[in-house]
N, C-alpha and C. Protein backbone atom coordinates (compact mmCIF):
# COMPACT_ATOMS: atom_id res chain seq x y z
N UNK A 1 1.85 24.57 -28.28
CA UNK A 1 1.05 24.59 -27.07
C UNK A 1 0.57 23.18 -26.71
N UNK A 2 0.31 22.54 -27.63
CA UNK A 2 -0.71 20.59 -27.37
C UNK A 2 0.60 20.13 -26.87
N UNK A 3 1.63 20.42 -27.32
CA UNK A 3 2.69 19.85 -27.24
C UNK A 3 3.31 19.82 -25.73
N UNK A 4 3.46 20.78 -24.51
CA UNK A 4 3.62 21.36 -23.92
C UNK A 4 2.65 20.79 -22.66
N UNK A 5 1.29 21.03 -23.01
CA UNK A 5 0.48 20.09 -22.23
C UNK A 5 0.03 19.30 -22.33
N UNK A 6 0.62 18.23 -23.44
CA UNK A 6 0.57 16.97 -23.30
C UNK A 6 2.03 16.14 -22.70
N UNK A 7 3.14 17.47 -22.60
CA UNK A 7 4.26 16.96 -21.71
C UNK A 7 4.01 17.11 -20.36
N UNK A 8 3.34 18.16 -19.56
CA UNK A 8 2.95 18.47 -18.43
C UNK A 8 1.91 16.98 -18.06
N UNK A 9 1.12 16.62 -18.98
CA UNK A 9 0.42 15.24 -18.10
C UNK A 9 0.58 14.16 -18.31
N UNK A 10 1.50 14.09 -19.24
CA UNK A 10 2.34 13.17 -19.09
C UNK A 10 2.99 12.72 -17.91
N UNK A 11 4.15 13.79 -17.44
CA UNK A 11 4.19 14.06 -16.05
C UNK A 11 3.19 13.55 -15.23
N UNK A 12 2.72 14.39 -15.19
CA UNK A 12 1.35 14.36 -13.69
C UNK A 12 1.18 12.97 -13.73
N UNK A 13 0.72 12.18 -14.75
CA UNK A 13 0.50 10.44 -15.14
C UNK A 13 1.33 9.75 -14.45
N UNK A 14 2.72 10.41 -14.49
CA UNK A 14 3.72 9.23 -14.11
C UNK A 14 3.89 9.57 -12.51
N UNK A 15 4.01 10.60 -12.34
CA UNK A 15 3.69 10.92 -10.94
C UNK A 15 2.52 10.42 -9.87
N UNK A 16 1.76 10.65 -10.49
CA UNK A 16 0.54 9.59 -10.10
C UNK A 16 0.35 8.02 -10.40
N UNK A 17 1.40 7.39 -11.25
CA UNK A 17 1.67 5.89 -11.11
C UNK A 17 2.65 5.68 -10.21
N UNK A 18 3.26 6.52 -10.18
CA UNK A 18 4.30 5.89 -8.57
C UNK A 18 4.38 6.49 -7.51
N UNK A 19 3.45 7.12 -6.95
CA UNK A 19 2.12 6.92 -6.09
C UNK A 19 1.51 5.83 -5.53
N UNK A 20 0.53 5.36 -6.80
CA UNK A 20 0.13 4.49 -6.69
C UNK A 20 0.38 3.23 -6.66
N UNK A 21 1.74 3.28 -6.99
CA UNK A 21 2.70 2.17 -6.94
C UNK A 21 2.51 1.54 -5.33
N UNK A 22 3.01 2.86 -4.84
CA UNK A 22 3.90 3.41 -3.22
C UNK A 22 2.19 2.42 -2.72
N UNK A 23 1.13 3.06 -2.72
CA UNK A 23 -0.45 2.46 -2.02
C UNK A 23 -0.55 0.81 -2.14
N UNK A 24 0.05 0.41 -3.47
CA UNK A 24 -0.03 -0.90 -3.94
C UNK A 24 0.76 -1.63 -3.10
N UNK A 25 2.24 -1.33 -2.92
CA UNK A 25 2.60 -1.69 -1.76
C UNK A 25 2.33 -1.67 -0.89
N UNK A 26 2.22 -1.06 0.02
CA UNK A 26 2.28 -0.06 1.53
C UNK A 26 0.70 -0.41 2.04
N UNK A 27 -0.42 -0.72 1.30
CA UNK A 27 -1.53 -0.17 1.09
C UNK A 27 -1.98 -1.20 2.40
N UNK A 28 -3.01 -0.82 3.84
CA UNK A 28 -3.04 -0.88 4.46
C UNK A 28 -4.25 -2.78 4.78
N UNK A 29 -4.94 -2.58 3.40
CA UNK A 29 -5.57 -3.57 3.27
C UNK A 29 -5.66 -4.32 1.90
N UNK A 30 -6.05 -5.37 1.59
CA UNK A 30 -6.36 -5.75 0.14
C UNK A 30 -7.05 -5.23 -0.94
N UNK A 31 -7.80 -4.40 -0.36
CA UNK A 31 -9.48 -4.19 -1.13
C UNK A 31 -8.50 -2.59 -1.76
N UNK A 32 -7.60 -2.16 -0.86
CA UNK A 32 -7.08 -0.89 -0.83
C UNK A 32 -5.91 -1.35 -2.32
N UNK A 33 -5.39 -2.36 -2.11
CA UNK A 33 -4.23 -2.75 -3.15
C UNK A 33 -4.59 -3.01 -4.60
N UNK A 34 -5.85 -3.44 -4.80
CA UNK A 34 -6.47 -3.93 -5.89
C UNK A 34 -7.47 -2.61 -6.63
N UNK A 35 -7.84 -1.69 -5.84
CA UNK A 35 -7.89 -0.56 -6.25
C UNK A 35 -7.10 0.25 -6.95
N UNK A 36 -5.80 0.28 -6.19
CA UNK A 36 -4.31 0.95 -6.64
C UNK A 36 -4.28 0.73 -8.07
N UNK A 37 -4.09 -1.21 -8.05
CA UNK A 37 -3.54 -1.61 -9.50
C UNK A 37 -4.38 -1.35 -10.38
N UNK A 38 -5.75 -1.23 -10.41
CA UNK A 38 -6.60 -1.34 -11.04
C UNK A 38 -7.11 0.59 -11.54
N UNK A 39 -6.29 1.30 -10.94
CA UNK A 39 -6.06 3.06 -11.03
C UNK A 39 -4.47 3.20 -11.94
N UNK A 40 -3.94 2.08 -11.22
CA UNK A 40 -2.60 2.06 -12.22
C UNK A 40 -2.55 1.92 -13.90
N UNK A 41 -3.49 0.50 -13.80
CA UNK A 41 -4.26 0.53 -14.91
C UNK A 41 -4.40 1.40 -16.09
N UNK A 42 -5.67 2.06 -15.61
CA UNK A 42 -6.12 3.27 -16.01
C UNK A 42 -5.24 4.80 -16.01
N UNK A 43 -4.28 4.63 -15.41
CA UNK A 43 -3.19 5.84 -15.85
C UNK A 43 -2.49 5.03 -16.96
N UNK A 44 -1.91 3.87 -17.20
CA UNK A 44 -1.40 3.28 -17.89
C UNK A 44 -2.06 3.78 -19.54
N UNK A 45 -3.47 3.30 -19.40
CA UNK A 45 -4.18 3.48 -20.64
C UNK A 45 -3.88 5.18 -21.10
N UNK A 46 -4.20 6.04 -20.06
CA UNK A 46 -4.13 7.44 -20.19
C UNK A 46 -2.78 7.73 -20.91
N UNK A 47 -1.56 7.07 -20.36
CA UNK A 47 -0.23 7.61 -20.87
C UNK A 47 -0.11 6.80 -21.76
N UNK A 48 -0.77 6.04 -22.73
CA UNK A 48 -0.87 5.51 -23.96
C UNK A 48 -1.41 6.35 -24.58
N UNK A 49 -2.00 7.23 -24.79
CA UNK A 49 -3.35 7.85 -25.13
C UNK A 49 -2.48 9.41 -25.26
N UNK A 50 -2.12 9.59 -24.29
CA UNK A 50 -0.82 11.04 -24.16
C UNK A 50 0.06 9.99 -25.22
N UNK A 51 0.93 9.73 -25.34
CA UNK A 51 2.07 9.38 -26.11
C UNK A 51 1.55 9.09 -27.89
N UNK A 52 0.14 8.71 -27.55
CA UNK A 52 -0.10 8.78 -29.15
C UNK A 52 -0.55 10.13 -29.81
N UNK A 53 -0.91 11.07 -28.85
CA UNK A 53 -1.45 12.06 -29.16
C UNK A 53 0.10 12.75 -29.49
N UNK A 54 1.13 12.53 -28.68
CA UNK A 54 2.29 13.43 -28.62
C UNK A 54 3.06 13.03 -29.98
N UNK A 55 3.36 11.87 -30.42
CA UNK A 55 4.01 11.18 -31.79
C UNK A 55 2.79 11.40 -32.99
N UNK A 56 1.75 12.09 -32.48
CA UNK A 56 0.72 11.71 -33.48
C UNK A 56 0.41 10.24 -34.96
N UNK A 57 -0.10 9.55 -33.72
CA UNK A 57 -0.36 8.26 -34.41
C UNK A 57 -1.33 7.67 -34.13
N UNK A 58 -1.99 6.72 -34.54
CA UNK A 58 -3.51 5.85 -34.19
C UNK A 58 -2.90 4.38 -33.66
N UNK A 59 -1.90 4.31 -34.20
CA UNK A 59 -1.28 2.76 -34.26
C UNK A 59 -1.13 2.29 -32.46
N UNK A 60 -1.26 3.36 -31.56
CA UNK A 60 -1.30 3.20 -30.31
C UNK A 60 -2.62 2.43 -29.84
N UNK A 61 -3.71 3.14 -30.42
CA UNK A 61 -5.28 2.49 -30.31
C UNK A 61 -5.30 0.67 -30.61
N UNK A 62 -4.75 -0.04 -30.43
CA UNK A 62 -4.84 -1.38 -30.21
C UNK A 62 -4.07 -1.39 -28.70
N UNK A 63 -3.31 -1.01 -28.83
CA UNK A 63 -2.68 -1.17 -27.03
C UNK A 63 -3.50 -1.09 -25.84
N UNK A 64 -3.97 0.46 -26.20
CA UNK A 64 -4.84 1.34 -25.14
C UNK A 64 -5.90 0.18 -24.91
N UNK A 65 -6.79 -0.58 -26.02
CA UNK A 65 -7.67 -1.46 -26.25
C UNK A 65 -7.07 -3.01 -25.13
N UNK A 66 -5.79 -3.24 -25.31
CA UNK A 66 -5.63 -4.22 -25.11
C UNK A 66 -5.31 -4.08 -23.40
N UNK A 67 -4.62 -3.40 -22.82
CA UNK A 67 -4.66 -2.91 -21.96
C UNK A 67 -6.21 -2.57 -21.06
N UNK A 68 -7.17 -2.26 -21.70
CA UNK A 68 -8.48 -2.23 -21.02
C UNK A 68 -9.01 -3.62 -20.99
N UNK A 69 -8.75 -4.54 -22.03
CA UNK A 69 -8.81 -6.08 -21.41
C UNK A 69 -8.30 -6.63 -20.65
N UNK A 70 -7.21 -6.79 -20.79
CA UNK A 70 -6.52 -7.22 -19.30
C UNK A 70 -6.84 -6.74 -17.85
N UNK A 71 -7.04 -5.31 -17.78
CA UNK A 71 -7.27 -4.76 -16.88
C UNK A 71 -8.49 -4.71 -15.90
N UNK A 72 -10.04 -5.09 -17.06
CA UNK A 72 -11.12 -5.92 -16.52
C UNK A 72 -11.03 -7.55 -16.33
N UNK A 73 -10.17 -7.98 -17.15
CA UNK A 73 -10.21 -9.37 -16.77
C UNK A 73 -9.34 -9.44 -15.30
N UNK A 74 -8.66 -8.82 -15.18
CA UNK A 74 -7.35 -8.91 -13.62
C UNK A 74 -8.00 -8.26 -12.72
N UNK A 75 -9.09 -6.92 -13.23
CA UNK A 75 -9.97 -6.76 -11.81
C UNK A 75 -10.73 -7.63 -11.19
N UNK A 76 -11.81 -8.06 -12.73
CA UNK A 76 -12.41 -9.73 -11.82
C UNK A 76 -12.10 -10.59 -11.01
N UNK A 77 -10.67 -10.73 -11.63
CA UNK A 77 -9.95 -12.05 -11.07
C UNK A 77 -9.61 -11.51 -9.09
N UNK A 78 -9.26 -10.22 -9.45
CA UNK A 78 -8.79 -10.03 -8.34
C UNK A 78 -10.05 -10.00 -7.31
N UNK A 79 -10.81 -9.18 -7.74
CA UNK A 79 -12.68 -9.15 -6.97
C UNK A 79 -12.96 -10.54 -6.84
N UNK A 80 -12.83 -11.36 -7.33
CA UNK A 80 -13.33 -12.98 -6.69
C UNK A 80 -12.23 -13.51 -5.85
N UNK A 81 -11.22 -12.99 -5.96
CA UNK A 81 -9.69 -14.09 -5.59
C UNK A 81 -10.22 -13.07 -3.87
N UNK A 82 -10.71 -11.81 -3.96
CA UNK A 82 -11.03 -11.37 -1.95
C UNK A 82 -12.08 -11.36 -1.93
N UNK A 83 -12.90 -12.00 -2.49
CA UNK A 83 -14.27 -12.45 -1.83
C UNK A 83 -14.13 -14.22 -1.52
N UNK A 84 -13.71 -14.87 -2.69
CA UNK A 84 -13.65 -15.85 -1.85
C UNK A 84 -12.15 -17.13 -1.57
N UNK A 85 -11.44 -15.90 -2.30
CA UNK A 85 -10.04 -16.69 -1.55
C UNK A 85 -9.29 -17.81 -3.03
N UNK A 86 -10.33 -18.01 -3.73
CA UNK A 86 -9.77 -18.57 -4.81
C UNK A 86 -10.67 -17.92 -6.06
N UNK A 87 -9.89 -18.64 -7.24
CA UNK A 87 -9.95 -17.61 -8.65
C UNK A 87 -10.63 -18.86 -9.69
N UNK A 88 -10.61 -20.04 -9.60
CA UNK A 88 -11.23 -20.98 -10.26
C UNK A 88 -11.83 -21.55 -9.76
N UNK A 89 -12.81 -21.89 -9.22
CA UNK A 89 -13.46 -23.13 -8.57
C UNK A 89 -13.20 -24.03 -9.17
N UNK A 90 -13.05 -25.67 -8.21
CA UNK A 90 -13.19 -26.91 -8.90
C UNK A 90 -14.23 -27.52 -7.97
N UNK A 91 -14.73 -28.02 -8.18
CA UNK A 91 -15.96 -29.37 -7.84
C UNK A 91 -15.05 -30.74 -7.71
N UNK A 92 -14.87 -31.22 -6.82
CA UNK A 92 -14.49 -32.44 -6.44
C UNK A 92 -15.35 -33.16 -5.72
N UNK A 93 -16.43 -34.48 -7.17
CA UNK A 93 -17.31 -34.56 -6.65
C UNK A 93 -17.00 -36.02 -7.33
């Protein structure tokens, strides 16, 4: 039965990443695109999380981890890069 519905959302996961793929592209504004990736993200982590549960293993739990870093550090980046157009400031003084 775990088995079964952890193949069913599995599914649904991937179905809903290329989706969100489709918004990431297509997506009508910026604020709309950076949302997408940043939901993509987070299905990403989810179907890490399904696949370790499905092989039954822990050895997945550094990924899932590493994956939630990147994923706040690339939201930041992206939240400053449309507020103000750049991602590092320099001082040229």
């Amino acid at each position: 039965m775990l088995e079964n519905v952890t193949m069913v959302c599995i599914v649904a996961s991937s179905i809903s990443i290329i989706l969100l793929l489709y918004r990431a592209i297509k997506g009508p504004t910026n604020p709309d695109r950076a949302v997408s990736l940043d939901t993509i993200g987070i299905n990403l982590m989810g179907l890490a999380a399904l696949i370790a549960v499905l092989i039954v293993t822990t050895k997945l739990n550094d990924v899932i981890l590493l994956i939630g870093i990147l994923l706040f550090i690339g939201t930041v980046a992206v939240a400053k890069f449309l507020e103000k157009g750049v991602i590092i400031d320099r001082d040229v003084d």
